[in-house]
PDB file of N, CA and C in Angstrom:
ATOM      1  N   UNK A   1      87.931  94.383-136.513  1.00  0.00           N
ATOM      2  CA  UNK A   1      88.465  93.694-135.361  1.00  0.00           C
ATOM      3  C   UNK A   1      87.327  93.187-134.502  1.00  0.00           C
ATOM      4  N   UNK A   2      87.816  91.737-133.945  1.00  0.00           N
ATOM      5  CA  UNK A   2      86.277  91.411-133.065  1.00  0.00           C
ATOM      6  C   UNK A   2      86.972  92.383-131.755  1.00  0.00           C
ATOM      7  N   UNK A   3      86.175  91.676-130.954  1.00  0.00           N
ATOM      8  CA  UNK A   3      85.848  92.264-129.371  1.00  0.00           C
ATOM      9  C   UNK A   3      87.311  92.283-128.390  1.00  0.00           C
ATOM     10  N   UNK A   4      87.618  90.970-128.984  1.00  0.00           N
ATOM     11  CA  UNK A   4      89.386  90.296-128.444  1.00  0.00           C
ATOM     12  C   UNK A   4      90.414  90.635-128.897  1.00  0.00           C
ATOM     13  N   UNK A   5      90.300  91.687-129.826  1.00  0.00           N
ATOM     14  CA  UNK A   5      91.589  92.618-130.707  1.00  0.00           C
ATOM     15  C   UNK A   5      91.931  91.689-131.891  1.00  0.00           C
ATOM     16  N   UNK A   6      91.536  90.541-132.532  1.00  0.00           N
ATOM     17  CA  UNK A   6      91.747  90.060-133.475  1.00  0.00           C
ATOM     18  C   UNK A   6      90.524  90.433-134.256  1.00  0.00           C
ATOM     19  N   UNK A   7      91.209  90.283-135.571  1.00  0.00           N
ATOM     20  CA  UNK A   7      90.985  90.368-137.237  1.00  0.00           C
ATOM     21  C   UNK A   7      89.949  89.095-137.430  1.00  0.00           C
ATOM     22  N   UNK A   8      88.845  89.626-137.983  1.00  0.00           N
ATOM     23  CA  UNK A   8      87.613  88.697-138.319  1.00  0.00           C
ATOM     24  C   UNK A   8      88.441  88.798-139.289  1.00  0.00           C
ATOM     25  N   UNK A   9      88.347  87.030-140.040  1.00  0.00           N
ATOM     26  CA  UNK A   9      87.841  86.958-141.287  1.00  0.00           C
ATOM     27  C   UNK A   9      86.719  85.740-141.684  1.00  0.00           C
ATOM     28  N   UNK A  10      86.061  86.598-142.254  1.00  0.00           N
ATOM     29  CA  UNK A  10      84.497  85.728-142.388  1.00  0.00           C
ATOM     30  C   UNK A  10      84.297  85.942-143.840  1.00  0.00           C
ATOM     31  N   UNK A  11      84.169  84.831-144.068  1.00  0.00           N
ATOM     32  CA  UNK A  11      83.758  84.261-145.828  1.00  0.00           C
ATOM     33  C   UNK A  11      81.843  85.134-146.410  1.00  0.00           C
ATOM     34  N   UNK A  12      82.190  85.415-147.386  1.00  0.00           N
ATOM     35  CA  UNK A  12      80.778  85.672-147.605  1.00  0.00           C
ATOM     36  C   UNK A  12      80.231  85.174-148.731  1.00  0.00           C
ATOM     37  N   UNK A  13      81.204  84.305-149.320  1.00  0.00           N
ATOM     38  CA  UNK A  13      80.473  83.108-150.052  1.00  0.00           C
ATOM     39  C   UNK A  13      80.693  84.181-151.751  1.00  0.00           C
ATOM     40  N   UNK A  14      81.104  85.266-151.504  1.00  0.00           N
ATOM     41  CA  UNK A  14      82.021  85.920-152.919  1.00  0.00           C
ATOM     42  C   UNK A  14      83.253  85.357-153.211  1.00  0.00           C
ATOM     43  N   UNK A  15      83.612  85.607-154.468  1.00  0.00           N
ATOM     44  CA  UNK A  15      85.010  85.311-154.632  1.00  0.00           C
ATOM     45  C   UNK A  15      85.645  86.373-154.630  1.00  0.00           C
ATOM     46  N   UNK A  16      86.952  85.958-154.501  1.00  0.00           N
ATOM     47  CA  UNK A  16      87.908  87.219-153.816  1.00  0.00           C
ATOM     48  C   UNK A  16      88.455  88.182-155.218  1.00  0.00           C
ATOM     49  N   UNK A  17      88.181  87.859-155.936  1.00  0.00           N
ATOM     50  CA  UNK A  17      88.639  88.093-156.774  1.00  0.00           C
ATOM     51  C   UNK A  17      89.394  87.893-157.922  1.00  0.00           C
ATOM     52  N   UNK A  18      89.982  88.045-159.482  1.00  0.00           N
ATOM     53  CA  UNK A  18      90.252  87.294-160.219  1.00  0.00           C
ATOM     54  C   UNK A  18      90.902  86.228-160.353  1.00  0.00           C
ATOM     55  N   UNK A  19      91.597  86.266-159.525  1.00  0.00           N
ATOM     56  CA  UNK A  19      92.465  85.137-159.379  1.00  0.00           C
ATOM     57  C   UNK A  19      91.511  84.048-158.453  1.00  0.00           C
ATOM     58  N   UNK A  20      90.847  84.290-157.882  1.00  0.00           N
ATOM     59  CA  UNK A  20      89.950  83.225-156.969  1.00  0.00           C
ATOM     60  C   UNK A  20      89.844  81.874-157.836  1.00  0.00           C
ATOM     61  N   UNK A  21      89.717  80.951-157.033  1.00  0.00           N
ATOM     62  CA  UNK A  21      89.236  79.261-157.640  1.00  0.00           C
ATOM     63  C   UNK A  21      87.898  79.800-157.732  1.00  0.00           C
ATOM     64  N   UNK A  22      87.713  79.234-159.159  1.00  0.00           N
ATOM     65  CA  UNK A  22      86.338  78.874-159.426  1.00  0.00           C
ATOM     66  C   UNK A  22      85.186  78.246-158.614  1.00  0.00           C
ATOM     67  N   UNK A  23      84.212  78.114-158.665  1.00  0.00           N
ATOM     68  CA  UNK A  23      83.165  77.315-157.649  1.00  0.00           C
ATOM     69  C   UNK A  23      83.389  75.672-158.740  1.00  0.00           C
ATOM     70  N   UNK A  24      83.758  75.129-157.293  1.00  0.00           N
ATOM     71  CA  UNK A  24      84.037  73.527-158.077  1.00  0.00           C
ATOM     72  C   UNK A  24      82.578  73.386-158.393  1.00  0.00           C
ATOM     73  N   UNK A  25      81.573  73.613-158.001  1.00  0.00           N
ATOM     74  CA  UNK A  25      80.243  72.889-158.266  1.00  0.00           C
ATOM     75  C   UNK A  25      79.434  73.497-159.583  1.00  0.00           C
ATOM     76  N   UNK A  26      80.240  74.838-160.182  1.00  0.00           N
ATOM     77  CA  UNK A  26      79.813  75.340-161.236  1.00  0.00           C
ATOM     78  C   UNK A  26      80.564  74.728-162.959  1.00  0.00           C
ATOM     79  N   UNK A  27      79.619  74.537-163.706  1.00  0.00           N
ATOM     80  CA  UNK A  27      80.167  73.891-165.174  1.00  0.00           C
ATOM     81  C   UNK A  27      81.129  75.130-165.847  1.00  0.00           C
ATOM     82  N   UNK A  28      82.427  74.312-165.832  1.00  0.00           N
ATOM     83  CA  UNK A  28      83.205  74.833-166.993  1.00  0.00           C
ATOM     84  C   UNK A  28      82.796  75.187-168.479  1.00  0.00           C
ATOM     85  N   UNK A  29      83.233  76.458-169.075  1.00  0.00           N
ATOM     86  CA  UNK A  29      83.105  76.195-170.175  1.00  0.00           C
ATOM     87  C   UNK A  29      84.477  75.754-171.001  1.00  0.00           C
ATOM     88  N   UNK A  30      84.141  74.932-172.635  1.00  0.00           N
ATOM     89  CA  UNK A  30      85.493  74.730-173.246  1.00  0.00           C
ATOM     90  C   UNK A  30      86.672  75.745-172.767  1.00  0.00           C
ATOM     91  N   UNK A  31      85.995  77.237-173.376  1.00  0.00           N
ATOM     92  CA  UNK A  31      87.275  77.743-173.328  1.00  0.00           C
ATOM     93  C   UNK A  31      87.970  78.064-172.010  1.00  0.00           C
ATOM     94  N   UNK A  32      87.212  78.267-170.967  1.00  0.00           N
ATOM     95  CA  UNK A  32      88.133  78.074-169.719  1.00  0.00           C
ATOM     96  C   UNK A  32      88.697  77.299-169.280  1.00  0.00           C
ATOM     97  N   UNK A  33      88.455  75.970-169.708  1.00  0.00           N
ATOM     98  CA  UNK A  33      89.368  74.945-169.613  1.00  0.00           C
ATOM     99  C   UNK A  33      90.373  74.515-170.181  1.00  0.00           C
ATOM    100  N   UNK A  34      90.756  75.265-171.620  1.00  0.00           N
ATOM    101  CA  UNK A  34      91.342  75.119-172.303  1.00  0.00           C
ATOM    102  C   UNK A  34      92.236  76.345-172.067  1.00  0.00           C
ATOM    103  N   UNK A  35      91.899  77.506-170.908  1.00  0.00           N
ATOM    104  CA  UNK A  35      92.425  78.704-170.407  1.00  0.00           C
ATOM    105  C   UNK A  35      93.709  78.186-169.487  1.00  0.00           C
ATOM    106  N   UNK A  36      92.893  76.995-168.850  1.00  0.00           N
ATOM    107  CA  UNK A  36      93.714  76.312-167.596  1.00  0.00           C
ATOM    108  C   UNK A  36      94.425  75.490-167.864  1.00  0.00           C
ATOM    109  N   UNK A  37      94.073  74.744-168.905  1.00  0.00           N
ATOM    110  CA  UNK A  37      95.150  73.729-169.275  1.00  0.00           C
ATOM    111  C   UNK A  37      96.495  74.076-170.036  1.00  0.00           C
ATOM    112  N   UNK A  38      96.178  75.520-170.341  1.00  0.00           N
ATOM    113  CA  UNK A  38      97.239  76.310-171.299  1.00  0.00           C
ATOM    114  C   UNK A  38      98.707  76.611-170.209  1.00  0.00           C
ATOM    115  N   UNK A  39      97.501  77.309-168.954  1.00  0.00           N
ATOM    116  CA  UNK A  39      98.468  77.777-168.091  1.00  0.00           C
ATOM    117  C   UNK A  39      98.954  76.644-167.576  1.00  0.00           C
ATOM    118  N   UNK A  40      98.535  75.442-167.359  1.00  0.00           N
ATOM    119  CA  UNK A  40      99.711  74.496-166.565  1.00  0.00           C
ATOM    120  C   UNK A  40     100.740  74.096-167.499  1.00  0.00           C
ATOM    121  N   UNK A  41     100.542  73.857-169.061  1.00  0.00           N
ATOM    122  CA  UNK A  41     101.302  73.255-169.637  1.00  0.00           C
ATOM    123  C   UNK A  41     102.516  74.717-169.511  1.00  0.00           C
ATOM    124  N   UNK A  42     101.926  76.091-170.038  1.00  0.00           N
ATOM    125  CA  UNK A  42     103.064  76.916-169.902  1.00  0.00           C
ATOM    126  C   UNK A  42     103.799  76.476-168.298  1.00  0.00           C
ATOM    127  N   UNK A  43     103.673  76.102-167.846  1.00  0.00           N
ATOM    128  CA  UNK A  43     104.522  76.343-166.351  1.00  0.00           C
ATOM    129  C   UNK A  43     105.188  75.241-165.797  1.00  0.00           C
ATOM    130  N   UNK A  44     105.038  73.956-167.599  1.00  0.00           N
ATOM    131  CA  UNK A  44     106.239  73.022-167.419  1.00  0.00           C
ATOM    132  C   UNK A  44     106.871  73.107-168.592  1.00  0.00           C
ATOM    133  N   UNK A  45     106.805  74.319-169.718  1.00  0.00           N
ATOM    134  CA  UNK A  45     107.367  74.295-170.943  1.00  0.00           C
ATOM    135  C   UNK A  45     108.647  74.105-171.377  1.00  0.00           C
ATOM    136  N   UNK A  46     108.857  74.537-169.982  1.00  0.00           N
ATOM    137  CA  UNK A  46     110.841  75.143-169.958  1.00  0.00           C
ATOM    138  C   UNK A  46     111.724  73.550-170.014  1.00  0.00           C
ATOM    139  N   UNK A  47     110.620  72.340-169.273  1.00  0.00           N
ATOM    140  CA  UNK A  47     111.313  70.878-169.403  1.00  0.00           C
ATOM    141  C   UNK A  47     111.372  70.040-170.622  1.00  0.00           C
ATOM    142  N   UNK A  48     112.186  69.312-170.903  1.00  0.00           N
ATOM    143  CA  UNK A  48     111.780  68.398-171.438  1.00  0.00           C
ATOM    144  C   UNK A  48     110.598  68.093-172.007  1.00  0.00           C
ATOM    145  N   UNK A  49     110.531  68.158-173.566  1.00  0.00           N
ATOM    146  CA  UNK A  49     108.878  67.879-173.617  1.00  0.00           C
ATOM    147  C   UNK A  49     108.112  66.429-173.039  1.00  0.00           C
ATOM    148  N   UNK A  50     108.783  65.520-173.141  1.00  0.00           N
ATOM    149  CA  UNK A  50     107.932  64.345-171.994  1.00  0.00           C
ATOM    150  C   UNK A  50     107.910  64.663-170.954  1.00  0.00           C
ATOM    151  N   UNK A  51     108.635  65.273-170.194  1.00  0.00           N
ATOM    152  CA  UNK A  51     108.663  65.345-168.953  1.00  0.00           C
ATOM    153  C   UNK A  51     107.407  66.475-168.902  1.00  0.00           C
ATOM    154  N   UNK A  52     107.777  67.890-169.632  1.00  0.00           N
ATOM    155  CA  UNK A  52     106.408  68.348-169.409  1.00  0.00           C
ATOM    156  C   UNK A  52     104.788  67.945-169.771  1.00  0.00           C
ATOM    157  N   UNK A  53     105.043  66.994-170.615  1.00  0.00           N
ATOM    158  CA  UNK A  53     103.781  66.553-171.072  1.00  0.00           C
ATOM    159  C   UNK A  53     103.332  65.291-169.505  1.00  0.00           C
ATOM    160  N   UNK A  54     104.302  64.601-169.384  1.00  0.00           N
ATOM    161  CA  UNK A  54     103.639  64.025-168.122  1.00  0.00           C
ATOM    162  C   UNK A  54     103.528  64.738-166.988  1.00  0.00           C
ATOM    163  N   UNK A  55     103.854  65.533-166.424  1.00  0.00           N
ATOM    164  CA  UNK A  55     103.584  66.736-165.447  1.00  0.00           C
ATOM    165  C   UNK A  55     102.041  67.287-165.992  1.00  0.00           C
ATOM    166  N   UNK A  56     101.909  67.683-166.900  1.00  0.00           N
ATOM    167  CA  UNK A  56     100.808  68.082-167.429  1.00  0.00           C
ATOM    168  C   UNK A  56      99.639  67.314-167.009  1.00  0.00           C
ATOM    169  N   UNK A  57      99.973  66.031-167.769  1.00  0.00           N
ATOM    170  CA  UNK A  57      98.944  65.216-167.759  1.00  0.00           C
ATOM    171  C   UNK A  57      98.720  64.707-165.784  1.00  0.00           C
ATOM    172  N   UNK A  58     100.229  64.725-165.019  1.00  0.00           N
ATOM    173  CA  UNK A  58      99.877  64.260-163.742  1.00  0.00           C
ATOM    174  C   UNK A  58      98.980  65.139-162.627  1.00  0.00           C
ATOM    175  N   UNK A  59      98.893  66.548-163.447  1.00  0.00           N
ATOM    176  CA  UNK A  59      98.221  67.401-162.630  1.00  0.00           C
ATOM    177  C   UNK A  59      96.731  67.418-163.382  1.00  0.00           C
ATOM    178  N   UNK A  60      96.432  67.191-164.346  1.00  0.00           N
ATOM    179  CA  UNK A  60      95.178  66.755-164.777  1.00  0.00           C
ATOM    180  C   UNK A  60      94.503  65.606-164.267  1.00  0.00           C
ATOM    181  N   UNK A  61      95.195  64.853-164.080  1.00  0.00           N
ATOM    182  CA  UNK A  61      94.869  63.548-163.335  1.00  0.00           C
ATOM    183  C   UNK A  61      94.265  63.755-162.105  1.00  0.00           C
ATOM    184  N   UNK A  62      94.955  64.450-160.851  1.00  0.00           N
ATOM    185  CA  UNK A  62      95.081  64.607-159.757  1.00  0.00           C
ATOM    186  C   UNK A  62      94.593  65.721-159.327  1.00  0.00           C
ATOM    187  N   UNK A  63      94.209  66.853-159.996  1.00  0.00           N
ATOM    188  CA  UNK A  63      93.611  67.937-159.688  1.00  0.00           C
ATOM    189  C   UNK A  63      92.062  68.289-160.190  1.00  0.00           C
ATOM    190  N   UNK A  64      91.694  67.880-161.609  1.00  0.00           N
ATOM    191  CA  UNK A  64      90.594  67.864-162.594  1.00  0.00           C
ATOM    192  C   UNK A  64      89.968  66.526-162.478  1.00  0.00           C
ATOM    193  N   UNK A  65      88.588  67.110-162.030  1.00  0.00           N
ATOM    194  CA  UNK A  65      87.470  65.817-162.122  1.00  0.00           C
ATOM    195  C   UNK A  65      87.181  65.209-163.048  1.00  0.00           C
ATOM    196  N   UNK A  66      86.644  64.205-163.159  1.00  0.00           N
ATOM    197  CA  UNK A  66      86.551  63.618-164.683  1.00  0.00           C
ATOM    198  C   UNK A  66      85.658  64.545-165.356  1.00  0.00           C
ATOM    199  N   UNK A  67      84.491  65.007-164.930  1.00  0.00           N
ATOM    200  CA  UNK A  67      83.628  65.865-165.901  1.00  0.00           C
ATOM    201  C   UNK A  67      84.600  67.220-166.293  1.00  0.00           C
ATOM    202  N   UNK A  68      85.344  67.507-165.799  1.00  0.00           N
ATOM    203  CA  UNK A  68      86.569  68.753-166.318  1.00  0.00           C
ATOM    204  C   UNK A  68      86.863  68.168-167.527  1.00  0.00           C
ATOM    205  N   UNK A  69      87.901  66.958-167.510  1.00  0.00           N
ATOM    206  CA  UNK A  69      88.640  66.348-168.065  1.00  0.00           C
ATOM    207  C   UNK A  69      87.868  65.295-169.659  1.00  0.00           C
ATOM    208  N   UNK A  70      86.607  65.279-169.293  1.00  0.00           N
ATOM    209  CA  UNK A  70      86.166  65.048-170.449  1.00  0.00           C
ATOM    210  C   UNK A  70      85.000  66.241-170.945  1.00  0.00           C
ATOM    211  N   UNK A  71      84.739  67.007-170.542  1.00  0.00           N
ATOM    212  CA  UNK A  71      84.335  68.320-171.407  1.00  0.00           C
ATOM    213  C   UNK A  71      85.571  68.589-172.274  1.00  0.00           C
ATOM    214  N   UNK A  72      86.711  68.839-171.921  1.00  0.00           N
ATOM    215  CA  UNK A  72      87.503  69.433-173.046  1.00  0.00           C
ATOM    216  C   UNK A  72      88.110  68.056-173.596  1.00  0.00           C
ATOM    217  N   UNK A  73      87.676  67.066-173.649  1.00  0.00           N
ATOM    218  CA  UNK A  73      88.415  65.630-174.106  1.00  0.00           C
ATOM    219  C   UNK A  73      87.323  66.075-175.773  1.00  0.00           C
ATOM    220  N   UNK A  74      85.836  66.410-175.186  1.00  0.00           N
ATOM    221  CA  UNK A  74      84.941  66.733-176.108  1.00  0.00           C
ATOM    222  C   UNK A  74      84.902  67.669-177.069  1.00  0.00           C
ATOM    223  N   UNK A  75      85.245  68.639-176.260  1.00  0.00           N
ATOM    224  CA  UNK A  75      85.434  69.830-177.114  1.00  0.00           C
ATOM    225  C   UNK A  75      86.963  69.812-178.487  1.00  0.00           C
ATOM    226  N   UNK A  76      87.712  68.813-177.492  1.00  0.00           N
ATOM    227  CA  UNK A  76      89.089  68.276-178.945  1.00  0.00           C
ATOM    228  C   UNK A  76      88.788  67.474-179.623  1.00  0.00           C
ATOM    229  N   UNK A  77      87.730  66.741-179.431  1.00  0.00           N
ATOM    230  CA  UNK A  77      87.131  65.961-180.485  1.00  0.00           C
ATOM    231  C   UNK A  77      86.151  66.606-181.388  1.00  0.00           C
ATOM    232  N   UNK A  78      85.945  67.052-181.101  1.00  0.00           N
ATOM    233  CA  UNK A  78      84.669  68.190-181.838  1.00  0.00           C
ATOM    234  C   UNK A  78      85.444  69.175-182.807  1.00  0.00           C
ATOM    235  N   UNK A  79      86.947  69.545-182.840  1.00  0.00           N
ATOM    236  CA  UNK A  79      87.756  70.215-183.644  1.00  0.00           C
ATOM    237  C   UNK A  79      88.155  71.173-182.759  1.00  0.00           C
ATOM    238  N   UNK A  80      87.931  71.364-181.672  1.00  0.00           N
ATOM    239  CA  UNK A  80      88.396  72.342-181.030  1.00  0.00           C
ATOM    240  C   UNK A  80      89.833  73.124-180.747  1.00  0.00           C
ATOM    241  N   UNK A  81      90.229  74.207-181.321  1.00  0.00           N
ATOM    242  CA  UNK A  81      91.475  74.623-181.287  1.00  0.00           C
ATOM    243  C   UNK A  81      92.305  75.377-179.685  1.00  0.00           C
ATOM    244  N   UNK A  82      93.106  75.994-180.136  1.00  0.00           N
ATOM    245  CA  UNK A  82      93.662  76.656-178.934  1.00  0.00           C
ATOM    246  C   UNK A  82      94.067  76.129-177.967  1.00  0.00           C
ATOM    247  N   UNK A  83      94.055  74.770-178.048  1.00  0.00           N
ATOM    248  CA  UNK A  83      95.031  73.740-176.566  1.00  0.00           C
ATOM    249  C   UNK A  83      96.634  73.981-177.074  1.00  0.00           C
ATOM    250  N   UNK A  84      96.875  74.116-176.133  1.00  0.00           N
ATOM    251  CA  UNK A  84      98.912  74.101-176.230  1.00  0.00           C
ATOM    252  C   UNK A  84      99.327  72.371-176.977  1.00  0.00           C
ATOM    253  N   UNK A  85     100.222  72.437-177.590  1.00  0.00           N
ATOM    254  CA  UNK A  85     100.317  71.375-177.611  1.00  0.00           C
ATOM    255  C   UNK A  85     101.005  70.275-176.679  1.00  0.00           C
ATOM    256  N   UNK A  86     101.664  70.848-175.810  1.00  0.00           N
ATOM    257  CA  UNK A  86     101.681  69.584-174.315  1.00  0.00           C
ATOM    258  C   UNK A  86     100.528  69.055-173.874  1.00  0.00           C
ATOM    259  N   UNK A  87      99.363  70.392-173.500  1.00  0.00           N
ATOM    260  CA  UNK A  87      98.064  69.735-172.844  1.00  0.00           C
ATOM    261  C   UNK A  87      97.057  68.789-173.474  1.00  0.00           C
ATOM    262  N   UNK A  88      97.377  68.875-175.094  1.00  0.00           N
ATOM    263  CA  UNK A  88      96.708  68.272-176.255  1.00  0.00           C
ATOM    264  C   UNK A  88      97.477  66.554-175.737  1.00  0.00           C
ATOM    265  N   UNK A  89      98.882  66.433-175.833  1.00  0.00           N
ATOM    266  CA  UNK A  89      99.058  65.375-175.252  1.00  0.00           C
ATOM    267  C   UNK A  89      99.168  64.591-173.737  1.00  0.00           C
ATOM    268  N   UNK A  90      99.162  65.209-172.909  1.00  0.00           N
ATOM    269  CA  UNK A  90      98.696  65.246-171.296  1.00  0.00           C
ATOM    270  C   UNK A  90      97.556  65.471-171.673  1.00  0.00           C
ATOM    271  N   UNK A  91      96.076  65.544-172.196  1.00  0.00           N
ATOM    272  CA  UNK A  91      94.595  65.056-172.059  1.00  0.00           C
ATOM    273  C   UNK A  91      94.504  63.725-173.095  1.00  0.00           C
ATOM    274  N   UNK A  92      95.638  63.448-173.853  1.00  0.00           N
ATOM    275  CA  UNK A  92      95.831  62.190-174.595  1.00  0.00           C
ATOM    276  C   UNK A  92      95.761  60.812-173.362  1.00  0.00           C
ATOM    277  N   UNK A  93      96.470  61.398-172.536  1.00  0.00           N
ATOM    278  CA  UNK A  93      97.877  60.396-171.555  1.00  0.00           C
ATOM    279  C   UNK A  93      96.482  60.126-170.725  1.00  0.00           C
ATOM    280  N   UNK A  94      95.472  61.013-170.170  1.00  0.00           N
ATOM    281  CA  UNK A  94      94.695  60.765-169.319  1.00  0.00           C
ATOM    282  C   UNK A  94      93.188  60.171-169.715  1.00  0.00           C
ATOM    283  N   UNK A  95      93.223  60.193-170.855  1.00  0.00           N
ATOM    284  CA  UNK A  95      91.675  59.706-171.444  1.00  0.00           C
ATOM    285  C   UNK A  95      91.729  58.488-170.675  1.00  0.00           C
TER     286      UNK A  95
END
């Protein structure tokens, strides 16, 4: 508590823990990106597969920088396995 009866909260430049956002300024690797792209496609699976595949792809668009978005564009060109297959087509939709 500060001095005024309120609750500091002061950043110390750690992450909070597992669930924390990544440091945007640190390089992804394939497979964590291919960690993340798994989990968004699971969390439109239940729709329509176009519909989830463009959801997919609209949050790739709008959330993932291009250097995100073409590291694992690379790594699926390179043979890379383990993409869901929605996110395989939502990183199609966004090339």
């Amino acid at each position: 508590m500060t001095s005024d009866g309120n609750t500091a909260h002061e950043s110390t430049g750690a992450a909070a823990g597992p669930g924390a956002p990544a440091d945007p300024g640190a390089p992804q690797t394939p497979a964590s990106l291919v960690r993340m792209a798994n989990q968004i496609a699971s969390n439109v699976a239940h729709k329509p597969h176009d519909v989830a595949v463009e959801q997919t792809a609209g949050h790739l668009r709008e959330f993932w920088p291009p250097s995100m978005r073409a590291t694992l564009q690379a790594y699926v060109d390179a043979g890379g396995t383990g993409l869901d297959p929605i996110a395989r087509e939502a990183l199609a939709r966004v090339r």
